[in-house]
N, C-alpha and C. Protein backbone atom coordinates (compact mmCIF):
# COMPACT_ATOMS: atom_id res chain seq x y z
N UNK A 1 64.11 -71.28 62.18
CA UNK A 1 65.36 -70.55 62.03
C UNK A 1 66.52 -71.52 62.22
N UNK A 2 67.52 -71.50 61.28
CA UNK A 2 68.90 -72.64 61.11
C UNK A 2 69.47 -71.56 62.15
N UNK A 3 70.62 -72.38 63.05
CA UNK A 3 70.93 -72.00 63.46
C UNK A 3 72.96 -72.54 62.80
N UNK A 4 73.64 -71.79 62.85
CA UNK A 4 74.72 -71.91 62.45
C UNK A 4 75.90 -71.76 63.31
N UNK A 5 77.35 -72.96 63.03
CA UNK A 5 78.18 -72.22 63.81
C UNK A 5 79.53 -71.50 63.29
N UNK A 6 79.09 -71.25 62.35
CA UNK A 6 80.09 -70.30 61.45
C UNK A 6 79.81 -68.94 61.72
N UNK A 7 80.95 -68.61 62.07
CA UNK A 7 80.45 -66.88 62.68
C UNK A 7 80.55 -66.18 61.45
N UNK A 8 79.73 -65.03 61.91
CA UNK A 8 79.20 -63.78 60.74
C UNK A 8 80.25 -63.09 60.52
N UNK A 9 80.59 -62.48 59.58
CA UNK A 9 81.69 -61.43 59.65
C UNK A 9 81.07 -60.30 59.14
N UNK A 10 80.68 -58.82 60.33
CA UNK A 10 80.37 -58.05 59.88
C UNK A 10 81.46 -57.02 59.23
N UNK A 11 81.47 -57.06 57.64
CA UNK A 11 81.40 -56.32 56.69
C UNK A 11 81.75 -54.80 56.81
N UNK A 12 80.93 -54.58 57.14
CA UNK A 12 80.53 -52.71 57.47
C UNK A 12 82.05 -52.63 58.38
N UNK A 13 81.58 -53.39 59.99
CA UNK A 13 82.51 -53.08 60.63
C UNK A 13 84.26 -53.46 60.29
N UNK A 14 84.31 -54.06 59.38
CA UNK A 14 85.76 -53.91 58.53
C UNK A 14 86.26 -53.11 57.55
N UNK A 15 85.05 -52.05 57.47
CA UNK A 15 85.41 -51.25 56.32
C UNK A 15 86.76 -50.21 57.32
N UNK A 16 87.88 -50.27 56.77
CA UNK A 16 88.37 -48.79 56.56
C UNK A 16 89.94 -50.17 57.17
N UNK A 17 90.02 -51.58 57.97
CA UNK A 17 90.85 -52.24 58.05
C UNK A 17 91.45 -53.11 57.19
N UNK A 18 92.22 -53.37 57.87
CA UNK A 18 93.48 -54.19 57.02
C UNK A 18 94.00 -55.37 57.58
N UNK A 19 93.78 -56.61 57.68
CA UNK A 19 94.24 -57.69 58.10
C UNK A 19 95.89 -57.91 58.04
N UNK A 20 96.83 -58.42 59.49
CA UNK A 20 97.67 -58.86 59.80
C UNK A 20 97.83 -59.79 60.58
N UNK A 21 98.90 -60.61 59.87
CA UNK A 21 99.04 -61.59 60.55
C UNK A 21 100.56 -61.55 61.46
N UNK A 22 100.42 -61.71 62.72
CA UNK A 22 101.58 -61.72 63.69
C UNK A 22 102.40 -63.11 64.48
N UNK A 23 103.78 -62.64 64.47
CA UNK A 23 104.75 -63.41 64.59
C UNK A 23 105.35 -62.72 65.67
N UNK A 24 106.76 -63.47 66.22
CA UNK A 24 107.87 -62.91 66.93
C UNK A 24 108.95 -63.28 66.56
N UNK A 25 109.75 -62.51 66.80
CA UNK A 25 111.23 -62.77 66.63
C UNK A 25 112.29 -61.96 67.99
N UNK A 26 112.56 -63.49 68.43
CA UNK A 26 113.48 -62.81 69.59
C UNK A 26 112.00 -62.52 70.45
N UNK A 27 112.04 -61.25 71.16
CA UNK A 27 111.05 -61.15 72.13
C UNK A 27 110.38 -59.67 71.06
N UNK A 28 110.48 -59.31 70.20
CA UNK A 28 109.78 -58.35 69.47
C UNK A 28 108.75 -58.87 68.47
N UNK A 29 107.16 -58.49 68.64
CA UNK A 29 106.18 -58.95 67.35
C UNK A 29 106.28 -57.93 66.20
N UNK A 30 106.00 -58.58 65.45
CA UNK A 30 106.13 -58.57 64.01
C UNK A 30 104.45 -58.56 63.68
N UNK A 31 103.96 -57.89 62.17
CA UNK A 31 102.74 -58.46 61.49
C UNK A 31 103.51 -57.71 60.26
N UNK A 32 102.14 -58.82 59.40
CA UNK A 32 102.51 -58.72 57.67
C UNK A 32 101.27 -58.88 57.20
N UNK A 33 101.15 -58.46 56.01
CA UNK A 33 99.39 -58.41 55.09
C UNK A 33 99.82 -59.30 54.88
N UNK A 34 98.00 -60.14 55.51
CA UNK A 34 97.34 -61.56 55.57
C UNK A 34 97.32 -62.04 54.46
N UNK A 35 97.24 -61.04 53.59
CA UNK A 35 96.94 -61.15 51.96
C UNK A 35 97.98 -61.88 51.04
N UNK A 36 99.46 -61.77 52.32
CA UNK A 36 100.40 -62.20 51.19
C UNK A 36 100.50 -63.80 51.68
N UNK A 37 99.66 -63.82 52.63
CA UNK A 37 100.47 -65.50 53.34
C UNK A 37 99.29 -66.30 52.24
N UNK A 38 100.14 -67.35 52.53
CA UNK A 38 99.35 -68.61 51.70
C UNK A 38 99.56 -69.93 52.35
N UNK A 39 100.28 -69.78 53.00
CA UNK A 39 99.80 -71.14 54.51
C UNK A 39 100.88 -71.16 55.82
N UNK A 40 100.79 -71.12 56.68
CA UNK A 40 101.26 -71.48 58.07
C UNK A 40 102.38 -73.09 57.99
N UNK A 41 103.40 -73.35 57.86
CA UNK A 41 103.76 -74.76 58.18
C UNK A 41 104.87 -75.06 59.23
N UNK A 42 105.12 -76.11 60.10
CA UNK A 42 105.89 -76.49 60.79
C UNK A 42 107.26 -76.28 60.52
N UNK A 43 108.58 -76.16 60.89
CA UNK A 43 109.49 -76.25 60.19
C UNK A 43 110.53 -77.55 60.23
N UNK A 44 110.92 -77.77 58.92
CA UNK A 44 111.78 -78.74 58.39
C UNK A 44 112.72 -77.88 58.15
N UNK A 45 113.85 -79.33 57.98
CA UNK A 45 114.93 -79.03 57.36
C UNK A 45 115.32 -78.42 55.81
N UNK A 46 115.58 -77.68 55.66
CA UNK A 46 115.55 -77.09 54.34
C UNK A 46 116.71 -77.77 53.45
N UNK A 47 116.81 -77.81 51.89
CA UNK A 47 118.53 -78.31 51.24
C UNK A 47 118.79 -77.31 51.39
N UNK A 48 120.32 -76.88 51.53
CA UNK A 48 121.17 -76.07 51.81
C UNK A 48 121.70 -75.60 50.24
N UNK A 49 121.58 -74.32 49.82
CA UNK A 49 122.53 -74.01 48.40
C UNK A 49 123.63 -73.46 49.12
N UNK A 50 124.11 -73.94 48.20
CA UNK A 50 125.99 -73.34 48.45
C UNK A 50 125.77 -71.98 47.49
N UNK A 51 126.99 -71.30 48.77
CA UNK A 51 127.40 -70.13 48.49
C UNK A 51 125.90 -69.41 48.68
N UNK A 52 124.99 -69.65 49.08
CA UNK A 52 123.72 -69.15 49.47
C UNK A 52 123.70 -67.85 50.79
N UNK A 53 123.40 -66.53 51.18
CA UNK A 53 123.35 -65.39 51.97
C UNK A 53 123.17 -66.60 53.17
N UNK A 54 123.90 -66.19 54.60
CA UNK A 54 123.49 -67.05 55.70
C UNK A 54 122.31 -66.86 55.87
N UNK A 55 121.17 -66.06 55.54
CA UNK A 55 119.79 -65.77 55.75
C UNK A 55 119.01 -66.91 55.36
N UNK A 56 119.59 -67.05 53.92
CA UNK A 56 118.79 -68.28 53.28
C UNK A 56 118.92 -69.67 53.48
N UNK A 57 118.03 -70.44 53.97
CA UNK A 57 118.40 -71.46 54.57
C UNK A 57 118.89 -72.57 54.04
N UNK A 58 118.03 -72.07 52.81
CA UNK A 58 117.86 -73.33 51.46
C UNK A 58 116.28 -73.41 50.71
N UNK A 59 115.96 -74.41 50.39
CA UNK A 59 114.65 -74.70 49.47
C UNK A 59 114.49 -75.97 50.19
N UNK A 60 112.68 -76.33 49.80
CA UNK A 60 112.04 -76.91 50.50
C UNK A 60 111.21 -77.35 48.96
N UNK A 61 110.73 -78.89 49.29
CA UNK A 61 109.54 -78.88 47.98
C UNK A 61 108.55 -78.98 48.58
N UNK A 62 107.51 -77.63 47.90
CA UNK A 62 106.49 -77.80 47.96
C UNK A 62 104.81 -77.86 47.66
N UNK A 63 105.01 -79.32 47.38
CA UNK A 63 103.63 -79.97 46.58
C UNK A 63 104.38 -80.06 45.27
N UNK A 64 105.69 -79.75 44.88
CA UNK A 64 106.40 -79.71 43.08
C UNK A 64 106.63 -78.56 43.27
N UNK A 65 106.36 -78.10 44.49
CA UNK A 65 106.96 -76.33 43.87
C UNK A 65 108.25 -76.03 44.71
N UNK A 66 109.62 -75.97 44.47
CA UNK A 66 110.76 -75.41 44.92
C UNK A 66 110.37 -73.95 45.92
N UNK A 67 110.78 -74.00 47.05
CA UNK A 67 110.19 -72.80 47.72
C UNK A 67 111.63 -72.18 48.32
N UNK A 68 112.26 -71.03 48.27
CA UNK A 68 113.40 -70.92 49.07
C UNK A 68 112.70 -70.28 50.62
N UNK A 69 113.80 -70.91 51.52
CA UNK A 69 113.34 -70.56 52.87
C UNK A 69 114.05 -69.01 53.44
N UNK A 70 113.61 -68.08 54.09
CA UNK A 70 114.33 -67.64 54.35
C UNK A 70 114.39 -67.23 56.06
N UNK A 71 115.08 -67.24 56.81
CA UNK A 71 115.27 -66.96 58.01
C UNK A 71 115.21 -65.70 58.30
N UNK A 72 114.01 -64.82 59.25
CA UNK A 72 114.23 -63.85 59.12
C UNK A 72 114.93 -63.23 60.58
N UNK A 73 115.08 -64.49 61.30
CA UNK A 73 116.02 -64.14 62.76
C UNK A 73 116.87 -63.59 62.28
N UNK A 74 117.71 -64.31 61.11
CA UNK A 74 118.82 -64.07 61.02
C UNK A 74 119.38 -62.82 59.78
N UNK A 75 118.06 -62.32 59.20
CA UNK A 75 118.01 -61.35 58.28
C UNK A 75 118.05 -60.18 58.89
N UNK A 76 117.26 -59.96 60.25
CA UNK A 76 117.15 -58.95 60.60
C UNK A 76 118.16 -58.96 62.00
N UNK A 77 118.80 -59.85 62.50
CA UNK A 77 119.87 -60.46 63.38
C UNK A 77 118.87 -59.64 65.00
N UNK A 78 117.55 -60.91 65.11
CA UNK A 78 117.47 -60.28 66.16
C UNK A 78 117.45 -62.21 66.94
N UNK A 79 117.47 -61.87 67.94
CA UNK A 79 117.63 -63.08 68.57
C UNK A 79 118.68 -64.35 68.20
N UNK A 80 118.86 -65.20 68.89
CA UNK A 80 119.15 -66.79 68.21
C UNK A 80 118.36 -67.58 67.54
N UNK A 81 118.82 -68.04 66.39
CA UNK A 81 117.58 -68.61 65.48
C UNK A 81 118.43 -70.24 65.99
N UNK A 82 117.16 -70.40 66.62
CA UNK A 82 116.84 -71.97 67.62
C UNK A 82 115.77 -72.95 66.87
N UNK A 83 115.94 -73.38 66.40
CA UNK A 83 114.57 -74.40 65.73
C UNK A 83 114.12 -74.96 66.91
N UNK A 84 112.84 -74.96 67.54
CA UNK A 84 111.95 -75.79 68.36
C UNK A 84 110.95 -76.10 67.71
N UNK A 85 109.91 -76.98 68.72
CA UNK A 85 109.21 -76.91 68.00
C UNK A 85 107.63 -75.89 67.66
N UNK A 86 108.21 -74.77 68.38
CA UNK A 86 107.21 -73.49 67.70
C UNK A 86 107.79 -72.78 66.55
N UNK A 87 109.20 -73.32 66.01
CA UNK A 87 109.54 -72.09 65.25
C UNK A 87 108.71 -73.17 63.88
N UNK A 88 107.97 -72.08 63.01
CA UNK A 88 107.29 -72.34 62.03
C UNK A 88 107.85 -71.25 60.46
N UNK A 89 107.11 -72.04 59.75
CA UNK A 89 107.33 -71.19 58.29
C UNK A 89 106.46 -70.15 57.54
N UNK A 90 106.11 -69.37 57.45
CA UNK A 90 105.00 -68.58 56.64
C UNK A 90 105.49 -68.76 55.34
N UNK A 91 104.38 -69.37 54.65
CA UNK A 91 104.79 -69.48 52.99
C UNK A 91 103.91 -68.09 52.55
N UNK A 92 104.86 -67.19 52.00
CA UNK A 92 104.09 -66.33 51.07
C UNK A 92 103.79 -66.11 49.57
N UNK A 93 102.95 -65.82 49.21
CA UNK A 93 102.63 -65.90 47.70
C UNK A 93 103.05 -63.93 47.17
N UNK A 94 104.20 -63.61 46.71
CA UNK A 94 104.51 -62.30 46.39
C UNK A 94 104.48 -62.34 45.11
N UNK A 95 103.22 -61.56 44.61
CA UNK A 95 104.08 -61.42 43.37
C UNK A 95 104.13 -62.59 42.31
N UNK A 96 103.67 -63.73 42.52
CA UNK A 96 103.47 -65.17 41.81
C UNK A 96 104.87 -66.14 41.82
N UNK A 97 105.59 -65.11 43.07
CA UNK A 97 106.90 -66.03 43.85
C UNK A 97 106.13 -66.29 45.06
N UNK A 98 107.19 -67.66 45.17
CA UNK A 98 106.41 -68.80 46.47
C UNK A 98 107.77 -68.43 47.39
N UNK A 99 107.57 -67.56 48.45
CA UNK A 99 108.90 -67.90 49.30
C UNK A 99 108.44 -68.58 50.70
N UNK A 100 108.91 -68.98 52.05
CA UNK A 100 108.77 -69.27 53.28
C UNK A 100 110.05 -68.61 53.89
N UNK A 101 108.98 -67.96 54.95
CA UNK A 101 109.96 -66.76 56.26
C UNK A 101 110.16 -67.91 57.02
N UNK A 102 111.08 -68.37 57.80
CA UNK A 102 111.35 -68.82 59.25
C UNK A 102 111.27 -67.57 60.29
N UNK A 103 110.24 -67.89 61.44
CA UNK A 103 110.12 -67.29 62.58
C UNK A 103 109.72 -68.21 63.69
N UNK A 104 109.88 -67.59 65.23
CA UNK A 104 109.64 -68.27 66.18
C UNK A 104 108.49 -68.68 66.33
N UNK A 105 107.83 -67.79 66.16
CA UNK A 105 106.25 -68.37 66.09
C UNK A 105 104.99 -67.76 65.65
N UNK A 106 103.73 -68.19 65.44
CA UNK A 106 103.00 -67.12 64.48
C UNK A 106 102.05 -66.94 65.83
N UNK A 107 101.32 -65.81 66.37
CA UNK A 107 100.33 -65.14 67.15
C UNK A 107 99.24 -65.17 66.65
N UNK A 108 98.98 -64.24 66.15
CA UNK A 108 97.28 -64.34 65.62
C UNK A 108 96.99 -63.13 64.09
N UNK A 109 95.92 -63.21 63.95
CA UNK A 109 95.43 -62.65 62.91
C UNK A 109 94.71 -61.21 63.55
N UNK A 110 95.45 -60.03 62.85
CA UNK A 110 94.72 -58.65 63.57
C UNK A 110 94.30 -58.09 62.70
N UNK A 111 93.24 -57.05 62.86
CA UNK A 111 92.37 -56.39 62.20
C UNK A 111 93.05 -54.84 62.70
N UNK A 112 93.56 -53.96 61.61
CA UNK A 112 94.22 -52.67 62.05
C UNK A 112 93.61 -51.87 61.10
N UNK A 113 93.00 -50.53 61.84
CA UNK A 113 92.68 -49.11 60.77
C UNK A 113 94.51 -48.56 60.38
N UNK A 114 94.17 -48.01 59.27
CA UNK A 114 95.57 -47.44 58.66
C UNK A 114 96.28 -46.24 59.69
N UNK A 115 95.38 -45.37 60.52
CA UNK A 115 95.57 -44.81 61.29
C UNK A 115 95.96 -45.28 62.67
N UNK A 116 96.12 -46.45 63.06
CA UNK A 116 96.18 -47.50 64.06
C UNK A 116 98.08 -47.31 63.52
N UNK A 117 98.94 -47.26 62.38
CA UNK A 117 100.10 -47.93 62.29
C UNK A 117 100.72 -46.29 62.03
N UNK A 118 101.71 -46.04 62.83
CA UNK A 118 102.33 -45.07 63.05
C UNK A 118 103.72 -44.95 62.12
N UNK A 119 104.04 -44.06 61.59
CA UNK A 119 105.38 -43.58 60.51
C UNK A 119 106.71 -44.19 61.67
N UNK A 120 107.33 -45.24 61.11
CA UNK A 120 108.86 -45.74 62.07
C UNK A 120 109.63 -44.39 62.15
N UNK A 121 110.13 -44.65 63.25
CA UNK A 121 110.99 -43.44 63.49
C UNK A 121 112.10 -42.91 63.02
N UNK A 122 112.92 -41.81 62.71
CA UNK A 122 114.18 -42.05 61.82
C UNK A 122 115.26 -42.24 63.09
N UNK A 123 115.89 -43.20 62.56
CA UNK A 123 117.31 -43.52 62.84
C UNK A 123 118.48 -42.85 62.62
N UNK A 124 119.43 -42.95 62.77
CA UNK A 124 120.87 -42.65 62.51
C UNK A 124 120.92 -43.43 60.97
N UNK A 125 121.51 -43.72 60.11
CA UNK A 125 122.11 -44.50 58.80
C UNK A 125 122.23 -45.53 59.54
N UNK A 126 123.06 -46.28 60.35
CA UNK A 126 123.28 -47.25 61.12
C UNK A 126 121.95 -48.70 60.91
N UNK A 127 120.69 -48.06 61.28
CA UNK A 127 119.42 -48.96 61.01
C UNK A 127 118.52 -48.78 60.58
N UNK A 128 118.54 -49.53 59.48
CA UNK A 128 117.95 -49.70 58.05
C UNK A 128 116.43 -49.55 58.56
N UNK A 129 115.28 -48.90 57.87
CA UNK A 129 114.34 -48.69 58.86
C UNK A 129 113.20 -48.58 57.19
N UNK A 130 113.82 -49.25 56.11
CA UNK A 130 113.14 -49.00 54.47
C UNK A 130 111.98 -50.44 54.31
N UNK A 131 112.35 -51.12 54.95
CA UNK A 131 111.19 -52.41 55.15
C UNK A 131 110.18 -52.32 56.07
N UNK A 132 110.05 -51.57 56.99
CA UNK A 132 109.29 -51.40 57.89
C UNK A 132 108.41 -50.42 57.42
N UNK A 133 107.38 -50.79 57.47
CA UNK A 133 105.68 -49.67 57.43
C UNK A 133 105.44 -48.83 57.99
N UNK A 134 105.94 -49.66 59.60
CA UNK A 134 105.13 -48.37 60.66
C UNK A 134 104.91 -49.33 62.08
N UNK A 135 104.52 -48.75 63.37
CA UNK A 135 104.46 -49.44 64.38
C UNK A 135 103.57 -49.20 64.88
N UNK A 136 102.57 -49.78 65.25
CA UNK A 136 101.20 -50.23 65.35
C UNK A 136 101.52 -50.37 67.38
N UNK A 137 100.95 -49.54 67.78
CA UNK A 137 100.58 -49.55 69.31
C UNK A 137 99.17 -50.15 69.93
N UNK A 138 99.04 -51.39 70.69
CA UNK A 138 97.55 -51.87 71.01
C UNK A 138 97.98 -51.98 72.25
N UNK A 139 97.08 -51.23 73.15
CA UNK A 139 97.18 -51.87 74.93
C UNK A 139 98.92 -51.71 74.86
N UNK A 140 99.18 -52.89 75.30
CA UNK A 140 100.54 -53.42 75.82
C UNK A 140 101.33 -53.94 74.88
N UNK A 141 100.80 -54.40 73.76
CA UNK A 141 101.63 -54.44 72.70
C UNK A 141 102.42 -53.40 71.87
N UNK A 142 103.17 -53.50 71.02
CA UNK A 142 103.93 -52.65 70.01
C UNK A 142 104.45 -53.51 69.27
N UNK A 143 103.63 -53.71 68.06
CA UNK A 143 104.11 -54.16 66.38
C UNK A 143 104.60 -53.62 65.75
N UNK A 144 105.32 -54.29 65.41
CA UNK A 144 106.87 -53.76 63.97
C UNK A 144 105.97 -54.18 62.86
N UNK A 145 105.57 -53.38 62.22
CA UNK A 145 104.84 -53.91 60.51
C UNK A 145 105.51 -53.82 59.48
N UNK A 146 105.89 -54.92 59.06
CA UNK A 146 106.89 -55.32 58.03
C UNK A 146 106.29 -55.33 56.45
N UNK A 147 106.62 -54.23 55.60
CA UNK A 147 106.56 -54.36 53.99
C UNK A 147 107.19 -55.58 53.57
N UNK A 148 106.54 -56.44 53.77
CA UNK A 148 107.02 -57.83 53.44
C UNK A 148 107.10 -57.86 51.65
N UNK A 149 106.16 -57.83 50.93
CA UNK A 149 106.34 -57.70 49.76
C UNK A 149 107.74 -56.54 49.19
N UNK A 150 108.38 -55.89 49.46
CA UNK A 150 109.16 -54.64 49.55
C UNK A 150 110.54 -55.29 49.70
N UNK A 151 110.43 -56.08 50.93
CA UNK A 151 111.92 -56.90 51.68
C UNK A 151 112.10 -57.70 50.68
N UNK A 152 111.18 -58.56 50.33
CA UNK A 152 111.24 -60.10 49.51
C UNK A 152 111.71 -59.66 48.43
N UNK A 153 111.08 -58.80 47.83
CA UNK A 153 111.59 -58.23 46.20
C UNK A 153 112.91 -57.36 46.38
N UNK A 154 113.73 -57.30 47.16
CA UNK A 154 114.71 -56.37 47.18
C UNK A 154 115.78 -57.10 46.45
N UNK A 155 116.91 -56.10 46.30
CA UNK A 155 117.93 -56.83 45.58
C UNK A 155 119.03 -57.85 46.55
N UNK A 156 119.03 -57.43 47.84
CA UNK A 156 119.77 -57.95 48.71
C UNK A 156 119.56 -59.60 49.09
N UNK A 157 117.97 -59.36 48.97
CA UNK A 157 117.22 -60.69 49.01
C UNK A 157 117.84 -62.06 47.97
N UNK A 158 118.28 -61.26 46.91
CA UNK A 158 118.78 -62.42 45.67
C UNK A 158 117.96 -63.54 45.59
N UNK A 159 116.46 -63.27 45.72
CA UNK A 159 115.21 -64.02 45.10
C UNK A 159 114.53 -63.85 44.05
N UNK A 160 114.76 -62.77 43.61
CA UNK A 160 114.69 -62.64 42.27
C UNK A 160 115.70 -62.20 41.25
N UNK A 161 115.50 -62.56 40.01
CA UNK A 161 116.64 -62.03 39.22
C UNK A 161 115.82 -60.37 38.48
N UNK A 162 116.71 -59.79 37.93
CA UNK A 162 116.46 -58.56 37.67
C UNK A 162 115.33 -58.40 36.74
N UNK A 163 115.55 -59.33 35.83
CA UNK A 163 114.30 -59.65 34.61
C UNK A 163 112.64 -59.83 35.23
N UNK A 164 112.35 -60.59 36.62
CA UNK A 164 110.85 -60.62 37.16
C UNK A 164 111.22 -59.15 38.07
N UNK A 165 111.58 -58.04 38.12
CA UNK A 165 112.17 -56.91 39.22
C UNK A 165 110.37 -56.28 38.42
């Protein structure tokens, strides 16, 4: 009998979940479908476009591919967006657009039943609550689950033009 050290992934027991991957911002976590990330990277300095939303940081090349960055401290204005060296980039693949989120830092990879992520609560008009999925309660935690694909494609975003909409 081979013995292996690649762990098994039972199958069965993933049926009915949904993989997320978690971040923070400020002292609140965040997750997003695993599905949309396409790599984890350190953060650099981005070029700066003029006349660019203060959100957007700029573009980055990467591998030949132009990537715009976007800050989401400062999209969603929670905390001080501090570059150290935990704040990292999530490059996502939306859609067959390449963007990168800036956040403080990435946590881990979670496994959630759909029934696990709870309807966000309504607000006053005041806070915008149309990007958000739902909030996911574990133990001691409480995740903000972000329609990341939803945010990125919005019009506010000005990452896409109307023609790829």
């Amino acid at each position: 009998m081979e013995r292996s050290d690649t762990p098994r992934v039972d199958v069965e027991a993933l049926e009915g979940f949904q993989e997320f991957l978690t971040f923070t911002l400020g002292v609140e976590e965040y997750a997003i479908d695993i599905l949309k990330v396409q790599e984890i990277r350190g953060y650099e300095q981005p070029t700066t476009i003029a006349h660019a939303p203060s959100f957007i940081k700029g573009v980055i090349n990467l591998r030949g591919t132009i990537v715009p960055i976007v800050d989401l401290r400062i999209k969603f204005a929670v905390g001080k967006a501090e570059y150290t060296p935990f704040t990292v980039v999530i490059i996502l693949n939306i859609q067959n657009r390449i963007v990168g989120v800036v956040v403080d830092s990435v946590s881990d990879v979670m496994a959630l039943k759909g029934a696990q992520i709870r309807p966000a609560p309504e607000f006053a008009s005041t806070v915008d609550t149309k990007y958000i999925q739902g909030l996911a309660s574990l133990e001691e935690r409480m995740l903000i689950v972000v329609n990341i694909e939803q945010l990125m494609l919005s019009s506010e975003m000005a990452l896409l033009d109307e023609s790829a909409r």
